[in-house]
C-alpha atoms as a PDB file:
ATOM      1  CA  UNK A   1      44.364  26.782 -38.718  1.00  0.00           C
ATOM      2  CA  UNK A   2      41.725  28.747 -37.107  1.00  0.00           C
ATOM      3  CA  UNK A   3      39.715  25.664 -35.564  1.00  0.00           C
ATOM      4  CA  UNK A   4      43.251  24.826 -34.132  1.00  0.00           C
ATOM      5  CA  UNK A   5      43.958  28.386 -32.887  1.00  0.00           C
ATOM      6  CA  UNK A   6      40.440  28.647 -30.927  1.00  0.00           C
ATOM      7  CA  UNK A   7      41.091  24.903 -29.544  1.00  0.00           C
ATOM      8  CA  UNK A   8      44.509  26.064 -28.011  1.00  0.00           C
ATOM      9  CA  UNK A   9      43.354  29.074 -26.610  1.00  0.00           C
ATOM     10  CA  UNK A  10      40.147  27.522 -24.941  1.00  0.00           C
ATOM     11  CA  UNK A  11      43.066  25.343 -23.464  1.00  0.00           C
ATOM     12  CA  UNK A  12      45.018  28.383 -22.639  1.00  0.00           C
ATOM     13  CA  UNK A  13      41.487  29.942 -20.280  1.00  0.00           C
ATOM     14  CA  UNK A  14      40.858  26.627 -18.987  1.00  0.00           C
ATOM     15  CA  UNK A  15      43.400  26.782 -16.050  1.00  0.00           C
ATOM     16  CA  UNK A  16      42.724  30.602 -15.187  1.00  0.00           C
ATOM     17  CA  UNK A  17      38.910  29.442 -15.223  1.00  0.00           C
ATOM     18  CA  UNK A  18      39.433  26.428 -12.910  1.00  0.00           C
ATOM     19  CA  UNK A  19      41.084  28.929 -10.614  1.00  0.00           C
ATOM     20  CA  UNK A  20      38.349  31.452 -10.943  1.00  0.00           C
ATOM     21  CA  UNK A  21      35.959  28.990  -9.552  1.00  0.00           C
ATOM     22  CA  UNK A  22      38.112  27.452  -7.301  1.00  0.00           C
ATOM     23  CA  UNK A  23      38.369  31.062  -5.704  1.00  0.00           C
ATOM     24  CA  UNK A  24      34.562  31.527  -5.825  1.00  0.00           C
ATOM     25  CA  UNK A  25      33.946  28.275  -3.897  1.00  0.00           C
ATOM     26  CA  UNK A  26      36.826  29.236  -0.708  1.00  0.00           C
ATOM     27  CA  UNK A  27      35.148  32.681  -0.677  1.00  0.00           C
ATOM     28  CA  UNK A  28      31.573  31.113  -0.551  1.00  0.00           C
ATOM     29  CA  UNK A  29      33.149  28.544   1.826  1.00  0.00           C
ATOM     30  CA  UNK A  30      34.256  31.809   4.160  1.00  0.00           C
ATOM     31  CA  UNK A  31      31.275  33.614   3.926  1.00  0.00           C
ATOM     32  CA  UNK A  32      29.517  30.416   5.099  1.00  0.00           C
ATOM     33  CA  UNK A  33      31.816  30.046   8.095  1.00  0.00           C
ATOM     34  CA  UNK A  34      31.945  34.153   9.144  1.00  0.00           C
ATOM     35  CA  UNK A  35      27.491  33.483   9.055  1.00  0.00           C
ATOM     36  CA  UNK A  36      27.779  30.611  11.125  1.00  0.00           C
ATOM     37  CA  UNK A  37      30.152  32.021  13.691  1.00  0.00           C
ATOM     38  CA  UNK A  38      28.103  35.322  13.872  1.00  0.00           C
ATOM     39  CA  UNK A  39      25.085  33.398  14.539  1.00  0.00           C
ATOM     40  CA  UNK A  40      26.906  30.974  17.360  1.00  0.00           C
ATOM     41  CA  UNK A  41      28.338  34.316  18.822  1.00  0.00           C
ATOM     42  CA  UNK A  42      24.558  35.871  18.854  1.00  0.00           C
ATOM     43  CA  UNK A  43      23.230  33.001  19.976  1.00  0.00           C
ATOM     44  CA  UNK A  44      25.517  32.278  22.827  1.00  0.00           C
ATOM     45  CA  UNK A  45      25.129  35.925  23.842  1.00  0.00           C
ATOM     46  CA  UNK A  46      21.232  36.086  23.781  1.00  0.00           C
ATOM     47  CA  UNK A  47      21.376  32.821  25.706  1.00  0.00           C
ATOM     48  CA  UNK A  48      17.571  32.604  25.144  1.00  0.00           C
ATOM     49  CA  UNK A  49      15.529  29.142  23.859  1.00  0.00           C
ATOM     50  CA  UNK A  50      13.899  30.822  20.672  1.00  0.00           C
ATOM     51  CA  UNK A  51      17.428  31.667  19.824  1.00  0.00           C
ATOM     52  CA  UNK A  52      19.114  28.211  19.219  1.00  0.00           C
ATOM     53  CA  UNK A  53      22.417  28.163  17.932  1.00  0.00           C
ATOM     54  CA  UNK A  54      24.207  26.071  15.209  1.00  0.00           C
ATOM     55  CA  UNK A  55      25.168  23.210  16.952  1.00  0.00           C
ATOM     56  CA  UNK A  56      21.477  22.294  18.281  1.00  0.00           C
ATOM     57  CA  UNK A  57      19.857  22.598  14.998  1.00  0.00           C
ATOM     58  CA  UNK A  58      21.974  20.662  13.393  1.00  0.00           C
ATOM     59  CA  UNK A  59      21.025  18.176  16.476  1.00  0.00           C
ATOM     60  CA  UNK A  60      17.446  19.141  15.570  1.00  0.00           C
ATOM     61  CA  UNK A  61      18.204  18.304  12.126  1.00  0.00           C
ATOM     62  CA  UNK A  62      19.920  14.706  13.047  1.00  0.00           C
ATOM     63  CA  UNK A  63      16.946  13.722  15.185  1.00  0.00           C
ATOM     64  CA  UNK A  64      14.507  14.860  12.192  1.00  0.00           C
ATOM     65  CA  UNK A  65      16.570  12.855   9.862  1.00  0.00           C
ATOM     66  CA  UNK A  66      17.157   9.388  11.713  1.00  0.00           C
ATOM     67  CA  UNK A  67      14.026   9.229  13.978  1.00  0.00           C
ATOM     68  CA  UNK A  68      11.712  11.347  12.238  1.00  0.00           C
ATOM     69  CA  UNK A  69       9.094  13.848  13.425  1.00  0.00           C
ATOM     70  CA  UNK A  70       6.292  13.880  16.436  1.00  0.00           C
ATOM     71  CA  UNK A  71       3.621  12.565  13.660  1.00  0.00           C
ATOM     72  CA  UNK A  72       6.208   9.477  12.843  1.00  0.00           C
ATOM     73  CA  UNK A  73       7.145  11.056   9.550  1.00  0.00           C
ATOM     74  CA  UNK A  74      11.166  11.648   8.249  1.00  0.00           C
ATOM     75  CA  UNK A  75      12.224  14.367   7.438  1.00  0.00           C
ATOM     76  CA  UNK A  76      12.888  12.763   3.778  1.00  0.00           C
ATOM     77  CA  UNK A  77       9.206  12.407   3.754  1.00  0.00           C
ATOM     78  CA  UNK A  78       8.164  16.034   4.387  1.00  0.00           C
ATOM     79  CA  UNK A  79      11.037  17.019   2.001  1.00  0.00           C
ATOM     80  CA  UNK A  80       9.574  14.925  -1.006  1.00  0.00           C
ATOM     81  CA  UNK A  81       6.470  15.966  -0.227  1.00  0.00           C
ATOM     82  CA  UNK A  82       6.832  19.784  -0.761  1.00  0.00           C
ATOM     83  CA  UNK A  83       9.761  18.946  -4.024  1.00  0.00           C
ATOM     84  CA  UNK A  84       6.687  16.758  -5.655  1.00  0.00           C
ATOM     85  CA  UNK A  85       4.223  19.238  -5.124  1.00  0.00           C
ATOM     86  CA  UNK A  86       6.281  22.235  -6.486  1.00  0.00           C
ATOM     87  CA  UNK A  87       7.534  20.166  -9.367  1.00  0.00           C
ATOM     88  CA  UNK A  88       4.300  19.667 -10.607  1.00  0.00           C
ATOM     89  CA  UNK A  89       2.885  22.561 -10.303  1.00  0.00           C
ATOM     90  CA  UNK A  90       5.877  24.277 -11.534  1.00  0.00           C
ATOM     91  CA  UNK A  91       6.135  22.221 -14.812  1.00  0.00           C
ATOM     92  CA  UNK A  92       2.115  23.294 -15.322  1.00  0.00           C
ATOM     93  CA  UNK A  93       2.971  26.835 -15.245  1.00  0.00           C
ATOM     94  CA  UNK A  94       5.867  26.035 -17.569  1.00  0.00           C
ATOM     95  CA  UNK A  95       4.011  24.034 -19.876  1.00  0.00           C
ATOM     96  CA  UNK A  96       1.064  26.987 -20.720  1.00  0.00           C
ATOM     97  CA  UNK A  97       3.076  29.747 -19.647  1.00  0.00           C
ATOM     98  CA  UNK A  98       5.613  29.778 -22.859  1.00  0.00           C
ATOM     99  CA  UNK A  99       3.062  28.646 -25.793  1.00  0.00           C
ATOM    100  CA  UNK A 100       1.168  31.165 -24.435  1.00  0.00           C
ATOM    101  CA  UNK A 101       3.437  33.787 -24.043  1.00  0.00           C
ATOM    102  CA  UNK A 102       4.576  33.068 -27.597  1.00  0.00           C
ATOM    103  CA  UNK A 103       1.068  33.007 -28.808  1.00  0.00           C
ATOM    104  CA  UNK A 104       0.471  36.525 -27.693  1.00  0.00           C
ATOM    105  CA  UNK A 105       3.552  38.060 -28.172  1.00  0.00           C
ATOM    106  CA  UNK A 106       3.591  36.622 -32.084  1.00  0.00           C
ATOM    107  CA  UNK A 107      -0.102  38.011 -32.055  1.00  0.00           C
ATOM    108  CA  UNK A 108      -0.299  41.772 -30.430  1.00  0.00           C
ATOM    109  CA  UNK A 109      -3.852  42.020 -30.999  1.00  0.00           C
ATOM    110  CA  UNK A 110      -4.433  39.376 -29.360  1.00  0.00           C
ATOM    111  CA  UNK A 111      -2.982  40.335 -26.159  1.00  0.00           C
ATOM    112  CA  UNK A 112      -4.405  43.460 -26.600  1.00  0.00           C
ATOM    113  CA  UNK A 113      -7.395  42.399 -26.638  1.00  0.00           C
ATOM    114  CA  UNK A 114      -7.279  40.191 -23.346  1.00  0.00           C
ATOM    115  CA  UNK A 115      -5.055  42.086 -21.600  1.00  0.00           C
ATOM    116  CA  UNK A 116      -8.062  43.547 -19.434  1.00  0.00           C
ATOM    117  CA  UNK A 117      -8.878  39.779 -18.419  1.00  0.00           C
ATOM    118  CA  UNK A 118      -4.951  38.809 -18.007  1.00  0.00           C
ATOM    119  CA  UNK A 119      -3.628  41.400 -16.071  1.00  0.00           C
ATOM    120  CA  UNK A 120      -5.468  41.903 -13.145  1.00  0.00           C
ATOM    121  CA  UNK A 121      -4.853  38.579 -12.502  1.00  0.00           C
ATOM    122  CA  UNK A 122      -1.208  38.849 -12.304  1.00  0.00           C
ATOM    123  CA  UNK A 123      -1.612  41.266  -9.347  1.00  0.00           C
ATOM    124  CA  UNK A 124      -3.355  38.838  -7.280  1.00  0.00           C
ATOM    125  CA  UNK A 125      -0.905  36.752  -4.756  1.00  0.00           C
ATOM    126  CA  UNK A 126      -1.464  33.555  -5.146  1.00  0.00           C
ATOM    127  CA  UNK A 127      -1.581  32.736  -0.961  1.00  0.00           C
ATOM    128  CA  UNK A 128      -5.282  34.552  -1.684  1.00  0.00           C
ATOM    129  CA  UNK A 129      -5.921  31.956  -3.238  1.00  0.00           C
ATOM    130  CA  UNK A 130      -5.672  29.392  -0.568  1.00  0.00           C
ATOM    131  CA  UNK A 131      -9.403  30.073   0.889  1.00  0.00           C
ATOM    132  CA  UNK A 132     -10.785  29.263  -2.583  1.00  0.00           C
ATOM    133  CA  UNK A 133      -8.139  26.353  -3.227  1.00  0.00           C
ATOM    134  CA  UNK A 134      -9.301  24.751  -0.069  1.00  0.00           C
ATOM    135  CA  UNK A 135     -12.674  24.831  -0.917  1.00  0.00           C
ATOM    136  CA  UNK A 136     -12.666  23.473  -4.266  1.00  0.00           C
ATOM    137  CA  UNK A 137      -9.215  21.294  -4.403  1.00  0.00           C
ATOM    138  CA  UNK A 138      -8.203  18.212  -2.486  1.00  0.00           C
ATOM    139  CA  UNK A 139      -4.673  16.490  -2.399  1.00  0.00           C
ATOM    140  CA  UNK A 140      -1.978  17.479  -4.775  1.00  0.00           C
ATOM    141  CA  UNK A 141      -4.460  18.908  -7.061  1.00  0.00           C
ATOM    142  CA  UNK A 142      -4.942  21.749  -4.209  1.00  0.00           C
ATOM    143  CA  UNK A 143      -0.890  22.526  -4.380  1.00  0.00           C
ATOM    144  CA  UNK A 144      -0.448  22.067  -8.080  1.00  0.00           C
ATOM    145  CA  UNK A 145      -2.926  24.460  -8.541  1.00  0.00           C
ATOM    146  CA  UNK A 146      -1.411  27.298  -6.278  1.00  0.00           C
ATOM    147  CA  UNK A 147       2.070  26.846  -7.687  1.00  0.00           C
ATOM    148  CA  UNK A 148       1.475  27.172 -10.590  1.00  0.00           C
ATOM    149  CA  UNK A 149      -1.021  30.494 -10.225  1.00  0.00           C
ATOM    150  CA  UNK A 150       2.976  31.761  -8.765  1.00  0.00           C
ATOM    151  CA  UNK A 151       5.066  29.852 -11.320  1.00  0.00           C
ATOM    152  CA  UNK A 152       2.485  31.011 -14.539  1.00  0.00           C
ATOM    153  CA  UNK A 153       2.432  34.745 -14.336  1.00  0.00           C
ATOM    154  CA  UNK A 154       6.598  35.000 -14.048  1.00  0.00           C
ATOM    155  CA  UNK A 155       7.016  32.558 -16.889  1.00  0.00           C
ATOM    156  CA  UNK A 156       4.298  34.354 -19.203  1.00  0.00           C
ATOM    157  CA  UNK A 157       5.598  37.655 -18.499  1.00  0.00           C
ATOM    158  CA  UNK A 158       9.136  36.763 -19.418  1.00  0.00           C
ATOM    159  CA  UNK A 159       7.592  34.688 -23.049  1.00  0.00           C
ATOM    160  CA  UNK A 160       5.671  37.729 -23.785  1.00  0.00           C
ATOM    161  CA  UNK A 161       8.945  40.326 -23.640  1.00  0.00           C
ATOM    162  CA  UNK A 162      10.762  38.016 -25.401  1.00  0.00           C
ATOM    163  CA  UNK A 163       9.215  37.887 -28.222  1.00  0.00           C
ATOM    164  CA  UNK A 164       9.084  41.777 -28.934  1.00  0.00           C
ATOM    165  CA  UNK A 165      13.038  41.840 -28.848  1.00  0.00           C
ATOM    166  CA  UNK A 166      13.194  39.167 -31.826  1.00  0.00           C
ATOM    167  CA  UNK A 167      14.872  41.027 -34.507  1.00  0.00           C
ATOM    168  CA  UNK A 168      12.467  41.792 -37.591  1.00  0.00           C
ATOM    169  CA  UNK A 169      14.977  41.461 -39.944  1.00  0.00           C
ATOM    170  CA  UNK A 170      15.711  38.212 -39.197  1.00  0.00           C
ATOM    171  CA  UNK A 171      11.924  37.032 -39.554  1.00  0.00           C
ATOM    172  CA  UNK A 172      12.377  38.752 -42.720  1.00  0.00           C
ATOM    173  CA  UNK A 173      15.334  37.061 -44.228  1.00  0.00           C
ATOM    174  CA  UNK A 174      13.512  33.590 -43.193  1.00  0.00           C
ATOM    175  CA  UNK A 175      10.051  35.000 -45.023  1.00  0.00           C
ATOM    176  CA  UNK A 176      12.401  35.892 -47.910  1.00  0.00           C
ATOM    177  CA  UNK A 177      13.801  32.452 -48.170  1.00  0.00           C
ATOM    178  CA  UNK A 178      10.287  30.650 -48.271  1.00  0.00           C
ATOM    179  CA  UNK A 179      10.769  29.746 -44.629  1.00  0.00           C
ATOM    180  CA  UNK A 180       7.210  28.462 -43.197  1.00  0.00           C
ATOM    181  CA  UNK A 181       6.144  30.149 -39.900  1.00  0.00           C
ATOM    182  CA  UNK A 182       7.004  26.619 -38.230  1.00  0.00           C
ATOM    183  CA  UNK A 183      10.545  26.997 -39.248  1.00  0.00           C
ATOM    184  CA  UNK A 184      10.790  30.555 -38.186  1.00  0.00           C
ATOM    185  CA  UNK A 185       9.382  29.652 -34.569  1.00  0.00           C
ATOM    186  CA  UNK A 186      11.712  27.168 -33.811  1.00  0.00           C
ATOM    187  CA  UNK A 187      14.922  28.110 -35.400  1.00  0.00           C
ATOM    188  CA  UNK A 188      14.614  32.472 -34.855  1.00  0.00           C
ATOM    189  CA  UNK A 189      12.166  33.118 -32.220  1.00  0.00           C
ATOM    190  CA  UNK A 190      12.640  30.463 -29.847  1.00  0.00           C
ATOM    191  CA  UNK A 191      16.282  30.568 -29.650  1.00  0.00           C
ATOM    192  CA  UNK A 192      16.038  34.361 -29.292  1.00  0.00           C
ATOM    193  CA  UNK A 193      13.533  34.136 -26.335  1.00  0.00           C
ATOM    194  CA  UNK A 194      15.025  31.241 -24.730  1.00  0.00           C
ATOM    195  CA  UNK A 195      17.259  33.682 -21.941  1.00  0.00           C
ATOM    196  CA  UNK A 196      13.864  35.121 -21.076  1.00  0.00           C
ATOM    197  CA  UNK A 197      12.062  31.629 -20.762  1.00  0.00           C
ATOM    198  CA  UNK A 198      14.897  30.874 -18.168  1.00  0.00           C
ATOM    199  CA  UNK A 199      14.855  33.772 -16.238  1.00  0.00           C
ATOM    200  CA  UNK A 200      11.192  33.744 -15.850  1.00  0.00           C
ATOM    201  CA  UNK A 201      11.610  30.221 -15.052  1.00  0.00           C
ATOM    202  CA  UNK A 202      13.849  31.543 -12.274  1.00  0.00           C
ATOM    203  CA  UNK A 203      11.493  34.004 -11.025  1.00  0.00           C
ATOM    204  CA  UNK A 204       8.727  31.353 -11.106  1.00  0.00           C
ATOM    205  CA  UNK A 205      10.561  28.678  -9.474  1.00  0.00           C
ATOM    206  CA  UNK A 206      11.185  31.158  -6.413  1.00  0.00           C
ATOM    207  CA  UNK A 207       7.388  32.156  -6.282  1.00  0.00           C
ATOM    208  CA  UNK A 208       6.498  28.489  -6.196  1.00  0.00           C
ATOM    209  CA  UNK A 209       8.454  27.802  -3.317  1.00  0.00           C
ATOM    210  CA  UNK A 210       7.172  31.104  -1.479  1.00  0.00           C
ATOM    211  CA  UNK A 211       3.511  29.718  -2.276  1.00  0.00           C
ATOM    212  CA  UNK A 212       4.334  26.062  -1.372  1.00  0.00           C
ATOM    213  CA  UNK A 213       5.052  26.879   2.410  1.00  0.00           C
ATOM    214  CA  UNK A 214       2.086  29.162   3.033  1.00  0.00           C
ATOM    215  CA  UNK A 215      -0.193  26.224   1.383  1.00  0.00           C
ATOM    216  CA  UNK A 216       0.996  24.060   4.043  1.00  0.00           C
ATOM    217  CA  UNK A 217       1.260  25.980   6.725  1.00  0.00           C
ATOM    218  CA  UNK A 218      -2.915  26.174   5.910  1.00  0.00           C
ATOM    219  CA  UNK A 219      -2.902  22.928   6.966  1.00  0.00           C
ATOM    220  CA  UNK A 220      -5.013  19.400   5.767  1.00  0.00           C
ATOM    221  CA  UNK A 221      -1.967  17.740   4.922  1.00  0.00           C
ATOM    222  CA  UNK A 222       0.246  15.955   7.006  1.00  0.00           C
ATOM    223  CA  UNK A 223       3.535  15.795   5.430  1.00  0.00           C
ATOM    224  CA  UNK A 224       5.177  18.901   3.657  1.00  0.00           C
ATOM    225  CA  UNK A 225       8.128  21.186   5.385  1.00  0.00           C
ATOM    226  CA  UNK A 226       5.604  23.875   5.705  1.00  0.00           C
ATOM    227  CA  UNK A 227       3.556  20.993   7.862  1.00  0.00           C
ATOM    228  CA  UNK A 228       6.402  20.495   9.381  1.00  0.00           C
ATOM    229  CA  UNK A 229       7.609  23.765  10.603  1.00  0.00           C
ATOM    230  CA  UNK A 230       3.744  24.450  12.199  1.00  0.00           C
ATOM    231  CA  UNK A 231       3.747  21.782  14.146  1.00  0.00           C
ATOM    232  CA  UNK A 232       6.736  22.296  15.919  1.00  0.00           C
ATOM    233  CA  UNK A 233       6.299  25.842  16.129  1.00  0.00           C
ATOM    234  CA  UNK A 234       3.208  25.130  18.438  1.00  0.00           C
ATOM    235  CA  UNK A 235       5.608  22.874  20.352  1.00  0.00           C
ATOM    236  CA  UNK A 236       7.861  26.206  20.862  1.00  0.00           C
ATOM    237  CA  UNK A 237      10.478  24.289  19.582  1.00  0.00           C
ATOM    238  CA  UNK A 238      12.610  26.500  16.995  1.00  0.00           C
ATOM    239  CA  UNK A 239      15.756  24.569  16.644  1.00  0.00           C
ATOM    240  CA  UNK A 240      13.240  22.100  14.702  1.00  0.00           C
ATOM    241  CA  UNK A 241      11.580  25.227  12.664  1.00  0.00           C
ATOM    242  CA  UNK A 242      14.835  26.407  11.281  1.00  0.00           C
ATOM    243  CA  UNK A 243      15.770  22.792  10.261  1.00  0.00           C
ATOM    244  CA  UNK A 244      12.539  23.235   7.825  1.00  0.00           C
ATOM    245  CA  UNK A 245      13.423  26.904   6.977  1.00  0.00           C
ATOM    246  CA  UNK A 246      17.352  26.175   5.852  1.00  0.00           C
ATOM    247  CA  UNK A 247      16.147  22.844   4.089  1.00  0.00           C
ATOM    248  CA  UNK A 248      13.631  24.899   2.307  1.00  0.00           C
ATOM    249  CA  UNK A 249      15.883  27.398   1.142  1.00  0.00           C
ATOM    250  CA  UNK A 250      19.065  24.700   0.358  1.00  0.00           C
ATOM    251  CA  UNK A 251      16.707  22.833  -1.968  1.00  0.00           C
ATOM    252  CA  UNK A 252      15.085  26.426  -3.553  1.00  0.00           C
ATOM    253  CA  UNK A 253      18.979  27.107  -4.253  1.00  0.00           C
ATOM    254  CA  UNK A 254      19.536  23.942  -5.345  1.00  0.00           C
ATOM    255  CA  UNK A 255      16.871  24.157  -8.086  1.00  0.00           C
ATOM    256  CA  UNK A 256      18.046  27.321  -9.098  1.00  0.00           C
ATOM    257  CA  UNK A 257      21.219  26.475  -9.824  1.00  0.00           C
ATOM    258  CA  UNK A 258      20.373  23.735 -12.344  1.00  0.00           C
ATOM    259  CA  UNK A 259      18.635  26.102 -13.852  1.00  0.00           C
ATOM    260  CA  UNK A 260      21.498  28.339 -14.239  1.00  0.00           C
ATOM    261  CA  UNK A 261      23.260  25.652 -15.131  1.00  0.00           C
ATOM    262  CA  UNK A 262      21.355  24.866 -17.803  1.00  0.00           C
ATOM    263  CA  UNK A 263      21.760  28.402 -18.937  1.00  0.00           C
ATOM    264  CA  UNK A 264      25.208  28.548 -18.853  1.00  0.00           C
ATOM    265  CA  UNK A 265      25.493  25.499 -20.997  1.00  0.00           C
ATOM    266  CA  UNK A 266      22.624  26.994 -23.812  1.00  0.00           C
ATOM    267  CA  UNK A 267      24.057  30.712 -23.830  1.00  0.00           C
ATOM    268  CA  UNK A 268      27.607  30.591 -22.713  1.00  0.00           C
ATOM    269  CA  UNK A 269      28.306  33.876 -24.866  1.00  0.00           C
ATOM    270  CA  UNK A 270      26.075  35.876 -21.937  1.00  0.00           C
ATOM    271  CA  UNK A 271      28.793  34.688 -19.080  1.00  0.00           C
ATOM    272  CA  UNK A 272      31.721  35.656 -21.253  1.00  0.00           C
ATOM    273  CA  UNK A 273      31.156  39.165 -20.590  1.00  0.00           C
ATOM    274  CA  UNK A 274      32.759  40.765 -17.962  1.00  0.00           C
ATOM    275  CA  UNK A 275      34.263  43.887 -16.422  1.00  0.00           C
END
């Protein structure tokens, strides 16, 4: 009786959620429209070349896409380039980033005790690291290893608060019940820190694309948007720039919104809460 009570009234919010986020999506489709008609009406105003508006960047961005760049490279190119190199180093600072925040948030002393080598670290940008990066890096090596300097820190930080909101008690009850530490990782703590991981992983990803462009804009590559966007800002010509900026950001908000995704779908109790 109950299961078939909850199933009818999930039916019964379906259609006023369907309409929730078909109202979302016209408002974000307005929003867009109101931007892009200020801009046209700036643009046209200022009349000026390093102004462009709209319409000729999205020329800009029709040229880039069918007959590629100055250097003979599509825009497709330059776009994989910069997704590959921030995946990977992303996924780096994902893969050491939660062990070891979980490490040293299970182990206090521990962090305690290398907390005076962590972090200063933190504090360091990771575009300072470009000199350094250059000198000892080649290739995607070079990339991977500034991403995920901006992807790590984010990530760790999150792990590491995490872990201090797990509930004793419910370490307790597990200890109480013979649990093994194993079994008290994977079914209490990392469920409980999981909302952390992904918000850190949030944080991260944005970093990483922050750190991508200003690794490419040092230059010794040839494809990446970053690349991209240089060389045609010697050329003066902007419409081509901002083709590389909005890409940039569509694909940064792309990636984020899997991610959210993905965190609507693990903790759906955390979106039911509303005002």
């Amino acid at each position: 009786m109950a299961v078939t009570s909850k199933v009818a009234a999930d039916r019964a919010e379906s259609p006023g959620s369907a309409s929730r986020s078909f109202n979302v999506g016209v408002w974000n489709v307005v929003s867009l429209a109101i931007a892009l008609g200020i801009w046209q009406v700036g643009a046209t105003l200022v009349a000026s070349p390093f102004f462009p508006t709209p319409i000729k960047v999205v020329e800009a961005f029709i040229q880039l896409a069918t007959r590629g760049d100055t250097t003979g490279h599509s825009l497709l190119a330059h776009a994989w380039a910069s997704i590959e190199r921030v995946l990977v180093g992303f996924g780096l600072g994902v893969l050491l980033g939660v062990p070891l925040g979980l490490l040293m948030g299970l182990y206090p002393k521990l962090y305690a005790g290398t907390r005076s080598v962590i972090e200063p670290f933190r504090f360091i940008p990771p575009i300072a690291w470009i000199p350094l990066a250059i000198i000892f890096f080649t290739g995607l090596t070079r990339f991977a290893f500034l991403i995920f300097l901006g992807a790590f820190f984010p990530i760790f930080t999150s792990t590491l608060v995490g872990v201090a909101r797990v509930e004793p008690i419910h370490r307790k009850v597990g200890v109480v019940h013979g649990a093994s530490k194993f079994w008290i990782l994977r079914n209490v703590v990392v469920p409980t820190v999981m909302p952390d991981i992904l918000a850190g992983m949030r944080v991260g990803l944005g970093t990483a694309w922050l750190t991508i462009v200003a690794a490419e804009l040092a230059g010794g590559i040839s494809t990446g948007l970053g690349r991209m966007m240089t060389n045609y800002a010697e050329l003066l010509m902007v419409p081509h720039v901002i083709v590389g900026m909005l890409l940039i950001g569509l694909i940064g908000f792309l990636m984020n919104e899997v991610l959210l995704l993905i965190e609507k779908r693990l903790f759906r109790w955390r979106w039911q809460v509303s005002l």
